[in-house]
Protein backbone atom coordinates (compact mmCIF):
# COMPACT_ATOMS: atom_id res chain seq x y z
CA UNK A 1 19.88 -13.70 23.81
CA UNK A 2 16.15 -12.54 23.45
CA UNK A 3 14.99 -11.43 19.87
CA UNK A 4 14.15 -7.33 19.86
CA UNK A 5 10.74 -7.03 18.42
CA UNK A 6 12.50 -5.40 15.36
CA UNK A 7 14.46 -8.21 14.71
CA UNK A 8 11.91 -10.62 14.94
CA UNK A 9 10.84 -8.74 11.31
CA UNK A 10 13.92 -9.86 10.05
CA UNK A 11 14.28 -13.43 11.32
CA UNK A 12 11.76 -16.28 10.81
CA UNK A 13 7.84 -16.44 11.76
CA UNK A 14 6.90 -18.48 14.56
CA UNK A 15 7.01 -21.99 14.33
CA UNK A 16 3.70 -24.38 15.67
CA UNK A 17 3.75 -24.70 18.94
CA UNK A 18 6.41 -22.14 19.63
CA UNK A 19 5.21 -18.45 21.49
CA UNK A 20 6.44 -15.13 21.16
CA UNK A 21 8.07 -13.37 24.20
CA UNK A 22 6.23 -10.73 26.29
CA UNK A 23 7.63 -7.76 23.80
CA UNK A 24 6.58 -9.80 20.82
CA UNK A 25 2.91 -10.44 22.80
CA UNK A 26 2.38 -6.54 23.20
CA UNK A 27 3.88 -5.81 19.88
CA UNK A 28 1.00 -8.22 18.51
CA UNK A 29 -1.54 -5.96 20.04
CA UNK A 30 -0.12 -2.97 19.11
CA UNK A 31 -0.54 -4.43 15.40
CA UNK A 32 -4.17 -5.50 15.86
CA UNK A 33 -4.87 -1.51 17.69
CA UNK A 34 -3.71 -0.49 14.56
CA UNK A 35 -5.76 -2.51 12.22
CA UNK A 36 -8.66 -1.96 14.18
CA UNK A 37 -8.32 1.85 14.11
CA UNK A 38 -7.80 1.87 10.09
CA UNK A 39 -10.95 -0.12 10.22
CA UNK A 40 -12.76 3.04 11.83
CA UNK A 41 -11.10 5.52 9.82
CA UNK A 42 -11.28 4.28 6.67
CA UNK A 43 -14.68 3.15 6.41
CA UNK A 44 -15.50 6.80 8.17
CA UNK A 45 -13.28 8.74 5.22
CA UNK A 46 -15.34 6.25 2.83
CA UNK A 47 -18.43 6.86 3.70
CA UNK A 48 -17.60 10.85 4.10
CA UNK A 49 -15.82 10.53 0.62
CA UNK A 50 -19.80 9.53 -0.85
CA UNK A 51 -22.04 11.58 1.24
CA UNK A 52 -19.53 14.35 -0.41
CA UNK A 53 -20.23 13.16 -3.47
CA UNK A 54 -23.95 12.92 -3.02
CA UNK A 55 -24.18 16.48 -2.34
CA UNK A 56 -21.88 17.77 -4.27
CA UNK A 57 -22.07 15.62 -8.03
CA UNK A 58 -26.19 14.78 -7.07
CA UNK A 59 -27.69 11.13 -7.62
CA UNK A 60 -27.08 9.98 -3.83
CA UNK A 61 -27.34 6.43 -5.14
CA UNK A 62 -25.52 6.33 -8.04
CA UNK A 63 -21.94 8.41 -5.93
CA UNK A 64 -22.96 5.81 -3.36
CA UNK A 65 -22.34 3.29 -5.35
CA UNK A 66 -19.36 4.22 -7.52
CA UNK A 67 -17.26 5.90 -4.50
CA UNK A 68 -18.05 2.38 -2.54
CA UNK A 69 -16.91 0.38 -5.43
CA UNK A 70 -13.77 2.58 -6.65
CA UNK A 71 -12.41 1.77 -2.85
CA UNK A 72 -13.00 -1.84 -3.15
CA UNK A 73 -11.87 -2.14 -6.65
CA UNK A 74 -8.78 -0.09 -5.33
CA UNK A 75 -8.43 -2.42 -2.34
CA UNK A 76 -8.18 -5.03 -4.25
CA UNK A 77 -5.64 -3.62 -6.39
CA UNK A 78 -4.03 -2.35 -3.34
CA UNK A 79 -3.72 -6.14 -2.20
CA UNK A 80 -2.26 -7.42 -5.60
CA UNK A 81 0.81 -4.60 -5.31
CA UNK A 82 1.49 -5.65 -1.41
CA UNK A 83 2.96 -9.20 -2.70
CA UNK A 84 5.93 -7.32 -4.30
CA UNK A 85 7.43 -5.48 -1.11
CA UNK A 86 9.43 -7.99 0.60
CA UNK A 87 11.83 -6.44 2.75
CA UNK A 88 11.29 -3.85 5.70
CA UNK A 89 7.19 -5.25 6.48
CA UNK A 90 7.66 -3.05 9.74
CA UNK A 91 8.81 0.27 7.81
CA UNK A 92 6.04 -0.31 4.86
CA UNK A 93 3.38 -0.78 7.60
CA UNK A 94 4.09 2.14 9.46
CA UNK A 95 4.40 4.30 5.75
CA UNK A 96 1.19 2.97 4.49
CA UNK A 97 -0.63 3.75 7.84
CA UNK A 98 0.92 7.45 8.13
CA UNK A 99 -0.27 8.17 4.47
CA UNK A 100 -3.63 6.39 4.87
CA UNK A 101 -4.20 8.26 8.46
CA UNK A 102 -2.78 11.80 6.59
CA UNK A 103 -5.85 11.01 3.51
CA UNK A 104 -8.61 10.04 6.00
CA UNK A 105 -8.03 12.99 8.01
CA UNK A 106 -7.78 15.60 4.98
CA UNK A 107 -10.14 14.07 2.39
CA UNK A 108 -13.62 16.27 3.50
CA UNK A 109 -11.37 19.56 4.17
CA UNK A 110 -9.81 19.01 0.77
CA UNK A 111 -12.49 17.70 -1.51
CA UNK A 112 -14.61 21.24 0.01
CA UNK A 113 -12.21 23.41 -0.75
CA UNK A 114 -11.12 21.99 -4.24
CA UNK A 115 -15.09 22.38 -5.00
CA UNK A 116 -15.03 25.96 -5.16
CA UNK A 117 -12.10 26.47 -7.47
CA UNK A 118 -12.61 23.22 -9.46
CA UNK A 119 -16.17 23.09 -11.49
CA UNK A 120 -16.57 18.96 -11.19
CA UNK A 121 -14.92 17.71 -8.39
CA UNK A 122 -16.21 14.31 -9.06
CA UNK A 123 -12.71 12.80 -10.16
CA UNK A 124 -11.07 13.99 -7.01
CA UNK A 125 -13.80 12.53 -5.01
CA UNK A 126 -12.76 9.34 -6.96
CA UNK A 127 -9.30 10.12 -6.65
CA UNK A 128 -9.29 9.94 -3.09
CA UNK A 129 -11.61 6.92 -2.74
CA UNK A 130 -9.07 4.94 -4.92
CA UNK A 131 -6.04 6.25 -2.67
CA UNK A 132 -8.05 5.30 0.47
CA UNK A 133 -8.66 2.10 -1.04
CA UNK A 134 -5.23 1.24 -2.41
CA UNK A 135 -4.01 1.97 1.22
CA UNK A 136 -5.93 -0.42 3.19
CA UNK A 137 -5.44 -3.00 0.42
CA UNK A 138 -1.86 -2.40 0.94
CA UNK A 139 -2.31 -2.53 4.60
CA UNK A 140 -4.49 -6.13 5.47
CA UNK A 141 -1.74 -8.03 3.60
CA UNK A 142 1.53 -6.08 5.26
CA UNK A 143 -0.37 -6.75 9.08
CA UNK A 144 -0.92 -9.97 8.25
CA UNK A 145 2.64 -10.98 7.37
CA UNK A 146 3.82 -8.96 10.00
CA UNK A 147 1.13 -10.93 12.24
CA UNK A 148 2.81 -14.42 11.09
CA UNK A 149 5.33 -13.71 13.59
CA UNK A 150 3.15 -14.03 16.27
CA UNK A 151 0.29 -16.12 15.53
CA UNK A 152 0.24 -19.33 13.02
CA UNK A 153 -1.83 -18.80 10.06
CA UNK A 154 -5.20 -20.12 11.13
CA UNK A 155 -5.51 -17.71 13.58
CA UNK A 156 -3.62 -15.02 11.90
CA UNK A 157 -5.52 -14.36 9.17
CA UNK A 158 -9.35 -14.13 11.43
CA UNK A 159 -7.63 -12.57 14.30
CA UNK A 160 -6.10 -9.30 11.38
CA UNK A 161 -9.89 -9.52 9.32
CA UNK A 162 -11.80 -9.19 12.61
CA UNK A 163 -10.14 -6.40 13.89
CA UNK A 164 -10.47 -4.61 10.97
CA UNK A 165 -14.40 -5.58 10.63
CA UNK A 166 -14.85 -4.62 14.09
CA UNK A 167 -13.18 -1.56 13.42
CA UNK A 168 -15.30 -0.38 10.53
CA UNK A 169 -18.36 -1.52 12.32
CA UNK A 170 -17.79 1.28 15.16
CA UNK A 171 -16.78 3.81 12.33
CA UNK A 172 -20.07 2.75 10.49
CA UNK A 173 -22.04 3.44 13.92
CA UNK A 174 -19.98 6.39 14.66
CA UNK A 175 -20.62 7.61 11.15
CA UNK A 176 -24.75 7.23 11.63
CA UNK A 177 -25.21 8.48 14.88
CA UNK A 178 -23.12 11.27 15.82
């Protein structure tokens, strides 16, 4: 009897030598799509998240720098708290990515209009780059695991990072010249 592709999240990861069956292959892409779109939009909501910051707090540099290295501070974070869910990778995935794709997509709406009714909206701006943060560090360790089901672990770990880097690259360019 062949494995459903939510079953495989229950069972064990693939073995050496041993290959997934055509669900499980387009299940795997699927995962990287994901990853590489999370790429874009996160390093998009970043980099909105400290142009924001520039012009509204001042010091381009300095909110540069701090909203850059809250999110990486909060990724790593993010990556330390992903070790203690165990159970349900598929439903945590899927939770994190909802949440992080609600954030990206409200963060510049949200952080203007909290600037005219708050007087320093610098610890929002923070706020947000932490959340945005905590989320992809919550996210790279879930796909990952949930990747070890497809691929073994030399190629599961580069294939997960490079979609991801690839990702934020076209965000980056995206970002600078549109």
């Amino acid at each position: 009897m062949k494995n459903s592709f939510a079953q495989k999240f229950t069972g064990q990861p693939l073995r050496e030598g041993q290959q997934p069956d055509r669900e499980g292959i387009s299940s795997n892409y699927l995962l990287k799509a994901c990853i590489f779109a999370t790429g874009l939009a996160g390093i998009v909501a970043e980099y909105v998240m400290a142009t924001l910051a520039s012009y509204l707090l001042g010091n381009a540099v300095l909110q540069w720098t701090l909203t850059v290295s809250v999110m990486l501070f909060a990724m790593g974070v993010g990556s330390r708290l992903s070790k203690f869910i165990q159970n349900a990778l598929l439903d945590a995935f899927v939770i994190v990515e909802l949440i992080l794709s609600i954030l990206c997509a409200i963060s510049a709406t949200a952080t203007y209009f909290l600037s005219a009714y708050i007087q320093w909206i610098g610890p929002f701006i923070y706020l947000m780059s932490f959340s945005i943060g905590l989320l992809i560090g919550l996210e790279i360790p879930l796909a990952t695991r949930l990747n070890d089901f497809f691929e073994d672990l030399r190629i599961n770990i580069s294939s997960v990072m490079e979609k991801d880097y690839y990702g934020a690259l076209l965000g980056g360019l995206i970002f600078a010249f549109l």
